[in-house]
C-alpha atoms as a PDB file:
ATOM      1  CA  UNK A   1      93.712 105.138  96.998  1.00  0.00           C
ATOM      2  CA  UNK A   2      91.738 104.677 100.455  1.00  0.00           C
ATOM      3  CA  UNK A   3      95.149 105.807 101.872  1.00  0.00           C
ATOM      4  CA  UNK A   4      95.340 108.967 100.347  1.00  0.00           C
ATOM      5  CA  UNK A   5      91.906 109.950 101.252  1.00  0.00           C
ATOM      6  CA  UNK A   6      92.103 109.464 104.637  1.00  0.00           C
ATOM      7  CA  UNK A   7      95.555 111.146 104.684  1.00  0.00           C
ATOM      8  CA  UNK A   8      93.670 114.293 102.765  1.00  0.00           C
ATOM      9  CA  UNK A   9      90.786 113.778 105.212  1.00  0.00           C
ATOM     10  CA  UNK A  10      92.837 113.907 108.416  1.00  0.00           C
ATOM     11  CA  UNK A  11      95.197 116.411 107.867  1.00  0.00           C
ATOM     12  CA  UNK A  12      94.055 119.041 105.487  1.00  0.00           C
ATOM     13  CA  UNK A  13      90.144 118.273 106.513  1.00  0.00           C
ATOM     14  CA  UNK A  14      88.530 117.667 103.398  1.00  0.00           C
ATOM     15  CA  UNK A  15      85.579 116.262 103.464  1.00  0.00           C
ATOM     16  CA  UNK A  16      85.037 112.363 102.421  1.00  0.00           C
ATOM     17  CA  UNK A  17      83.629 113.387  98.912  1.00  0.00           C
ATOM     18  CA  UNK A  18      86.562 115.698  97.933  1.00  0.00           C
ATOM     19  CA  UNK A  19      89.345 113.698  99.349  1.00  0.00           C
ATOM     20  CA  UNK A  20      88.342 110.495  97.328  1.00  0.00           C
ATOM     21  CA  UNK A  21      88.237 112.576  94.425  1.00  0.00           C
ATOM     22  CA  UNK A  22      91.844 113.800  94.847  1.00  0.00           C
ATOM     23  CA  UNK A  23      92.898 110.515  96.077  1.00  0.00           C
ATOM     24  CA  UNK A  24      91.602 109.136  92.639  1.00  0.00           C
ATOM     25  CA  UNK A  25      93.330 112.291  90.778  1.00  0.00           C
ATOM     26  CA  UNK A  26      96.307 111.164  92.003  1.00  0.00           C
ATOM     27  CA  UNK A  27      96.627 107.546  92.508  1.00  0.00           C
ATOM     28  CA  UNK A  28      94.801 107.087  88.424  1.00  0.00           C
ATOM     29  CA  UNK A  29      98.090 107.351  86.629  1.00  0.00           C
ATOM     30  CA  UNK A  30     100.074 104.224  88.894  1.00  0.00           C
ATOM     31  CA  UNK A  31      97.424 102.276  89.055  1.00  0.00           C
ATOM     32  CA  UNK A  32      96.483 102.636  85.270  1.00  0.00           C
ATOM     33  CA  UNK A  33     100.128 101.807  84.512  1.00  0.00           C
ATOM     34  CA  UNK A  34     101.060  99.079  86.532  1.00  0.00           C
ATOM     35  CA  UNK A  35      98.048  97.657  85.004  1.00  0.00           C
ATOM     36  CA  UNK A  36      99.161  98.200  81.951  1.00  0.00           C
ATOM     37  CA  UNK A  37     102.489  96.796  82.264  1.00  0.00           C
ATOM     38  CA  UNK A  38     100.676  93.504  83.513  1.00  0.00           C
ATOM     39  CA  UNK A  39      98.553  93.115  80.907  1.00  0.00           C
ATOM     40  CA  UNK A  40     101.086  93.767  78.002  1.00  0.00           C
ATOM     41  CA  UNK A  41     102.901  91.070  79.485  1.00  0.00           C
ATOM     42  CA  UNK A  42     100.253  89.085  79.622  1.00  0.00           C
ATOM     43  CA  UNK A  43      99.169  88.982  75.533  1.00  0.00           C
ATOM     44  CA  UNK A  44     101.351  87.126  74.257  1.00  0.00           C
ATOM     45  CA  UNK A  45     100.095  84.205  76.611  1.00  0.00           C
ATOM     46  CA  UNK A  46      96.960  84.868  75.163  1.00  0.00           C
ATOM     47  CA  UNK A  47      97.240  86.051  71.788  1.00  0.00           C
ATOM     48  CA  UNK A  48     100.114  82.963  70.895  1.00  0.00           C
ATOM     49  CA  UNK A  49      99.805  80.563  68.122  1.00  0.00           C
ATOM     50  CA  UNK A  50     102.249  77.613  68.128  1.00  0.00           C
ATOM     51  CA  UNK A  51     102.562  74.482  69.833  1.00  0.00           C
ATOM     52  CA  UNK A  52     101.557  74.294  73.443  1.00  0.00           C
ATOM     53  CA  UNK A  53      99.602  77.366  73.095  1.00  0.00           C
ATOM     54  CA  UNK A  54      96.897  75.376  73.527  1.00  0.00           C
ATOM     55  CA  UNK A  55      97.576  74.935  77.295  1.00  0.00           C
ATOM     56  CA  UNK A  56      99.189  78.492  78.076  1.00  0.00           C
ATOM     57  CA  UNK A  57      96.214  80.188  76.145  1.00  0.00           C
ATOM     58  CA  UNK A  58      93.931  80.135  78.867  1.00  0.00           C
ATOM     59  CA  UNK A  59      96.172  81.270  81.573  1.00  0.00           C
ATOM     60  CA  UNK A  60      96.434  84.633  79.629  1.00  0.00           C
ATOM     61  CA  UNK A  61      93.145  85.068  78.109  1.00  0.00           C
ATOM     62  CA  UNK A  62      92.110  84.579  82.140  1.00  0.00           C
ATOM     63  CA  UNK A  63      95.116  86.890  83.552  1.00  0.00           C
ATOM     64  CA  UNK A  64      94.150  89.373  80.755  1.00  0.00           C
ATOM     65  CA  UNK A  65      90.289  89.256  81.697  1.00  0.00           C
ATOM     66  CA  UNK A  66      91.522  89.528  86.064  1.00  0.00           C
ATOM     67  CA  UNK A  67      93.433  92.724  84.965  1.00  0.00           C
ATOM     68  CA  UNK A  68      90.646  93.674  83.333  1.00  0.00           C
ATOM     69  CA  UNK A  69      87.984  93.220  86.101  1.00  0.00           C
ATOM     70  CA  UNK A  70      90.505  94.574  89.125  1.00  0.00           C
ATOM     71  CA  UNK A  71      90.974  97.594  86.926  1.00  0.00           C
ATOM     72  CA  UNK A  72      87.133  98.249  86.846  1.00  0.00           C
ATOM     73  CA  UNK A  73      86.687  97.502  90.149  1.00  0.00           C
ATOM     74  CA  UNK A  74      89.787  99.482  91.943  1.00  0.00           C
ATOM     75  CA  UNK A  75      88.801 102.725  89.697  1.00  0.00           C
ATOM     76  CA  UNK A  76      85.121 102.382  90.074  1.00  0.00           C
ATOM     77  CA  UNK A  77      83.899 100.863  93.610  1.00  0.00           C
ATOM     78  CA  UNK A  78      86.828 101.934  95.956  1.00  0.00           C
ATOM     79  CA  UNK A  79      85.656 105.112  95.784  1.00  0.00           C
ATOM     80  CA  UNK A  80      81.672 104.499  95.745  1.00  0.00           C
ATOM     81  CA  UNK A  81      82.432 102.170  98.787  1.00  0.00           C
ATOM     82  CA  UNK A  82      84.559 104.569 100.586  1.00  0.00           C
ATOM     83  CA  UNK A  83      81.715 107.017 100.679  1.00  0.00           C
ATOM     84  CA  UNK A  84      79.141 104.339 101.611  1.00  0.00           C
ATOM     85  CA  UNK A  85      80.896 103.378 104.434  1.00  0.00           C
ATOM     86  CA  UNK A  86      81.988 107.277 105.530  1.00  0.00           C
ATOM     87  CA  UNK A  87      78.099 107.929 105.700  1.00  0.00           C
ATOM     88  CA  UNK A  88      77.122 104.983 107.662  1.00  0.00           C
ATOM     89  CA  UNK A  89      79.801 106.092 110.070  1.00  0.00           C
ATOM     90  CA  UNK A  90      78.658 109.175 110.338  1.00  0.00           C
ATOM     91  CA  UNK A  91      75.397 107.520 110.971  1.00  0.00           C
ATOM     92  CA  UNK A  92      76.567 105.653 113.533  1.00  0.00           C
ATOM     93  CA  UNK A  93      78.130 108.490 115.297  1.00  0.00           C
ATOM     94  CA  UNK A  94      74.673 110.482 115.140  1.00  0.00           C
ATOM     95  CA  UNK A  95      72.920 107.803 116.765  1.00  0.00           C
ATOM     96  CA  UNK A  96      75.517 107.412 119.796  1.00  0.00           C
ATOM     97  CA  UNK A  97      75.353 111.106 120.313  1.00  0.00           C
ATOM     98  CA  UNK A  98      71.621 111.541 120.465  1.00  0.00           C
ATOM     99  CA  UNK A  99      71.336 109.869 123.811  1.00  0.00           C
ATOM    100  CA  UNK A 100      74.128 111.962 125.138  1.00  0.00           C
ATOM    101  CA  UNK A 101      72.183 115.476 124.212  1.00  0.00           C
ATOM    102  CA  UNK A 102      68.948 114.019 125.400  1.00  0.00           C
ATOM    103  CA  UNK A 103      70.347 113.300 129.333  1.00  0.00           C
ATOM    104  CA  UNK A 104      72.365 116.665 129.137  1.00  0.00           C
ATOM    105  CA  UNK A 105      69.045 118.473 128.428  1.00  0.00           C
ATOM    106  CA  UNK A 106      66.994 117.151 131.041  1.00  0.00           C
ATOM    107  CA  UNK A 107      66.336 119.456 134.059  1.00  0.00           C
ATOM    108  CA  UNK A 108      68.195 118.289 137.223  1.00  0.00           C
ATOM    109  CA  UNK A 109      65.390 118.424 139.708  1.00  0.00           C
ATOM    110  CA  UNK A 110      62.091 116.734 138.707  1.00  0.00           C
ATOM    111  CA  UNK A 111      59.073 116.539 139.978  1.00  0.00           C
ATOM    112  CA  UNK A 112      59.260 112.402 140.244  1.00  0.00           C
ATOM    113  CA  UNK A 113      62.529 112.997 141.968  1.00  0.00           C
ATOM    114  CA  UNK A 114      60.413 115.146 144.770  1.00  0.00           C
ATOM    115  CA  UNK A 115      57.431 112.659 144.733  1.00  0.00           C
ATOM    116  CA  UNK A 116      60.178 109.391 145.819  1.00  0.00           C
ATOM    117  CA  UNK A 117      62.334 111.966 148.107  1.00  0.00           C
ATOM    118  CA  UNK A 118      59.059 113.298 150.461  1.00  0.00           C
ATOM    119  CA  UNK A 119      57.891 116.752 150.350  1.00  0.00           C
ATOM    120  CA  UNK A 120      60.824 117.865 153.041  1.00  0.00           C
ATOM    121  CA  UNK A 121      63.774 115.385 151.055  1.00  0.00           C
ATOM    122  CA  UNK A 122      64.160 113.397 153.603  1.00  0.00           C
ATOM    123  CA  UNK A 123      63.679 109.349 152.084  1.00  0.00           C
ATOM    124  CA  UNK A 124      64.822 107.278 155.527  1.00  0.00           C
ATOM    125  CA  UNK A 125      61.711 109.337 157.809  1.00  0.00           C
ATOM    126  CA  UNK A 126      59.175 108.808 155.231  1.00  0.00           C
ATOM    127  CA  UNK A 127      59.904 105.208 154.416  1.00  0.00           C
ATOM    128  CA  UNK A 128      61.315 105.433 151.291  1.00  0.00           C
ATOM    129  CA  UNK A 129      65.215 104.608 152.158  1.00  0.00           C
ATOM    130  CA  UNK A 130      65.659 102.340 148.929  1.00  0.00           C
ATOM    131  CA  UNK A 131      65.950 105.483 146.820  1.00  0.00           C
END
Protein backbone atom coordinates (compact mmCIF):
# COMPACT_ATOMS: atom_id res chain seq x y z
CA UNK A 1 0.00 0.00 0.00
CA UNK A 2 2.86 2.53 1.23
CA UNK A 3 4.34 1.60 -2.21
CA UNK A 4 1.72 2.74 -4.25
CA UNK A 5 1.41 6.00 -2.55
CA UNK A 6 4.66 7.05 -2.87
CA UNK A 7 4.70 5.84 -6.51
CA UNK A 8 1.31 8.17 -6.97
CA UNK A 9 3.11 10.82 -4.90
CA UNK A 10 6.32 10.95 -6.95
CA UNK A 11 5.27 10.69 -10.26
CA UNK A 12 1.84 12.02 -10.85
CA UNK A 13 2.27 14.57 -7.65
CA UNK A 14 -0.57 13.89 -5.61
CA UNK A 15 -0.53 15.00 -2.53
CA UNK A 16 0.05 12.51 0.64
CA UNK A 17 -3.77 12.53 1.49
CA UNK A 18 -5.00 11.59 -2.05
CA UNK A 19 -2.35 9.15 -2.93
CA UNK A 20 -3.02 6.96 0.25
CA UNK A 21 -6.48 7.04 -0.65
CA UNK A 22 -5.88 5.60 -4.15
CA UNK A 23 -3.21 3.43 -2.89
CA UNK A 24 -5.95 1.93 -0.51
CA UNK A 25 -8.56 1.92 -3.61
CA UNK A 26 -6.40 -0.20 -5.20
CA UNK A 27 -4.39 -2.40 -3.07
CA UNK A 28 -8.19 -3.27 -0.84
CA UNK A 29 -9.22 -6.06 -3.13
CA UNK A 30 -5.51 -8.29 -2.81
CA UNK A 31 -5.10 -7.67 0.40
CA UNK A 32 -8.80 -8.49 1.40
CA UNK A 33 -8.39 -11.72 -0.57
CA UNK A 34 -5.28 -13.13 0.29
CA UNK A 35 -6.66 -12.69 3.65
CA UNK A 36 -9.36 -14.42 2.93
CA UNK A 37 -7.82 -17.33 1.41
CA UNK A 38 -5.72 -17.62 4.76
CA UNK A 39 -8.30 -17.60 6.94
CA UNK A 40 -10.64 -20.14 5.10
CA UNK A 41 -7.83 -22.33 5.38
CA UNK A 42 -7.43 -21.75 8.61
CA UNK A 43 -11.23 -22.89 10.07
CA UNK A 44 -11.15 -26.02 9.92
CA UNK A 45 -8.11 -25.96 12.45
CA UNK A 46 -10.31 -24.12 14.49
CA UNK A 47 -13.73 -25.06 13.99
CA UNK A 48 -12.66 -29.23 14.12
CA UNK A 49 -14.19 -31.72 16.36
CA UNK A 50 -12.46 -35.13 16.57
CA UNK A 51 -9.59 -36.51 18.20
CA UNK A 52 -6.51 -34.38 18.52
CA UNK A 53 -8.49 -31.37 17.92
CA UNK A 54 -7.84 -30.62 21.16
CA UNK A 55 -4.17 -29.69 20.41
CA UNK A 56 -4.63 -28.23 16.73
CA UNK A 57 -7.65 -26.07 18.04
CA UNK A 58 -5.68 -23.41 19.33
CA UNK A 59 -3.29 -23.01 16.54
CA UNK A 60 -6.35 -21.97 14.37
CA UNK A 61 -8.55 -20.20 16.69
CA UNK A 62 -4.99 -18.06 17.18
CA UNK A 63 -4.08 -18.00 13.23
CA UNK A 64 -7.79 -17.07 12.68
CA UNK A 65 -7.69 -14.19 15.42
CA UNK A 66 -3.68 -12.92 13.70
CA UNK A 67 -5.59 -12.70 10.32
CA UNK A 68 -7.99 -11.00 11.95
CA UNK A 69 -5.89 -8.31 13.78
CA UNK A 70 -3.26 -7.82 10.59
CA UNK A 71 -6.37 -7.23 8.54
CA UNK A 72 -7.49 -4.34 10.90
CA UNK A 73 -4.34 -3.06 11.24
CA UNK A 74 -2.94 -3.10 7.40
CA UNK A 75 -6.48 -1.45 6.26
CA UNK A 76 -6.75 0.93 9.11
CA UNK A 77 -3.23 2.35 10.49
CA UNK A 78 -1.00 2.11 7.30
CA UNK A 79 -2.71 4.75 6.04
CA UNK A 80 -3.30 6.98 9.35
CA UNK A 81 0.52 6.38 9.91
CA UNK A 82 1.55 7.24 6.49
CA UNK A 83 0.04 10.65 6.90
CA UNK A 84 1.46 11.11 10.43
CA UNK A 85 4.72 10.60 9.38
CA UNK A 86 4.29 12.75 5.81
CA UNK A 87 3.38 15.78 8.17
CA UNK A 88 6.15 15.48 10.57
CA UNK A 89 8.37 15.45 7.52
CA UNK A 90 7.09 18.21 6.24
CA UNK A 91 7.68 19.62 9.62
CA UNK A 92 10.96 18.82 9.65
CA UNK A 93 11.67 20.31 6.35
CA UNK A 94 10.00 23.73 7.54
CA UNK A 95 12.20 23.95 10.37
CA UNK A 96 15.57 23.33 8.31
CA UNK A 97 14.47 25.93 5.87
CA UNK A 98 13.66 28.72 8.26
CA UNK A 99 17.27 29.35 9.10
CA UNK A 100 18.14 29.37 5.47
CA UNK A 101 15.47 32.40 4.65
CA UNK A 102 16.47 34.16 7.80
CA UNK A 103 20.54 34.52 6.69
CA UNK A 104 19.38 35.17 2.99
CA UNK A 105 17.33 38.15 4.29
CA UNK A 106 19.78 39.83 6.28
CA UNK A 107 21.37 43.00 4.77
CA UNK A 108 25.03 42.44 3.73
CA UNK A 109 26.61 45.46 5.31
CA UNK A 110 25.75 46.15 8.99
CA UNK A 111 26.35 48.57 11.12
CA UNK A 112 28.33 46.03 13.73
CA UNK A 113 30.28 45.00 10.70
CA UNK A 114 31.45 48.93 10.38
CA UNK A 115 31.84 49.35 14.22
CA UNK A 116 34.71 46.02 14.26
CA UNK A 117 36.11 47.18 10.63
CA UNK A 118 36.98 51.18 11.76
CA UNK A 119 35.22 54.02 10.31
CA UNK A 120 37.74 53.95 7.03
CA UNK A 121 37.61 49.62 6.85
CA UNK A 122 40.77 49.26 7.53
CA UNK A 123 41.00 46.43 10.83
CA UNK A 124 45.15 45.92 10.88
CA UNK A 125 45.68 50.22 11.42
CA UNK A 126 43.10 50.44 14.00
CA UNK A 127 44.02 47.39 16.01
CA UNK A 128 41.44 45.24 15.29
CA UNK A 129 43.34 42.55 12.89
CA UNK A 130 41.51 39.45 14.57
CA UNK A 131 38.40 40.26 12.56
Amino acid sequence: MIDFALEAEREEGMSAEESIYRACLLRFRPIMMTTAAALLGALPLALEHGTGSELRRPLGISIVGGLLLSQFLTLYTTPVIYLYLDRIGHWIEERRNRGRFAQAELPLGTAREAELAGANGDAARNGHGRF
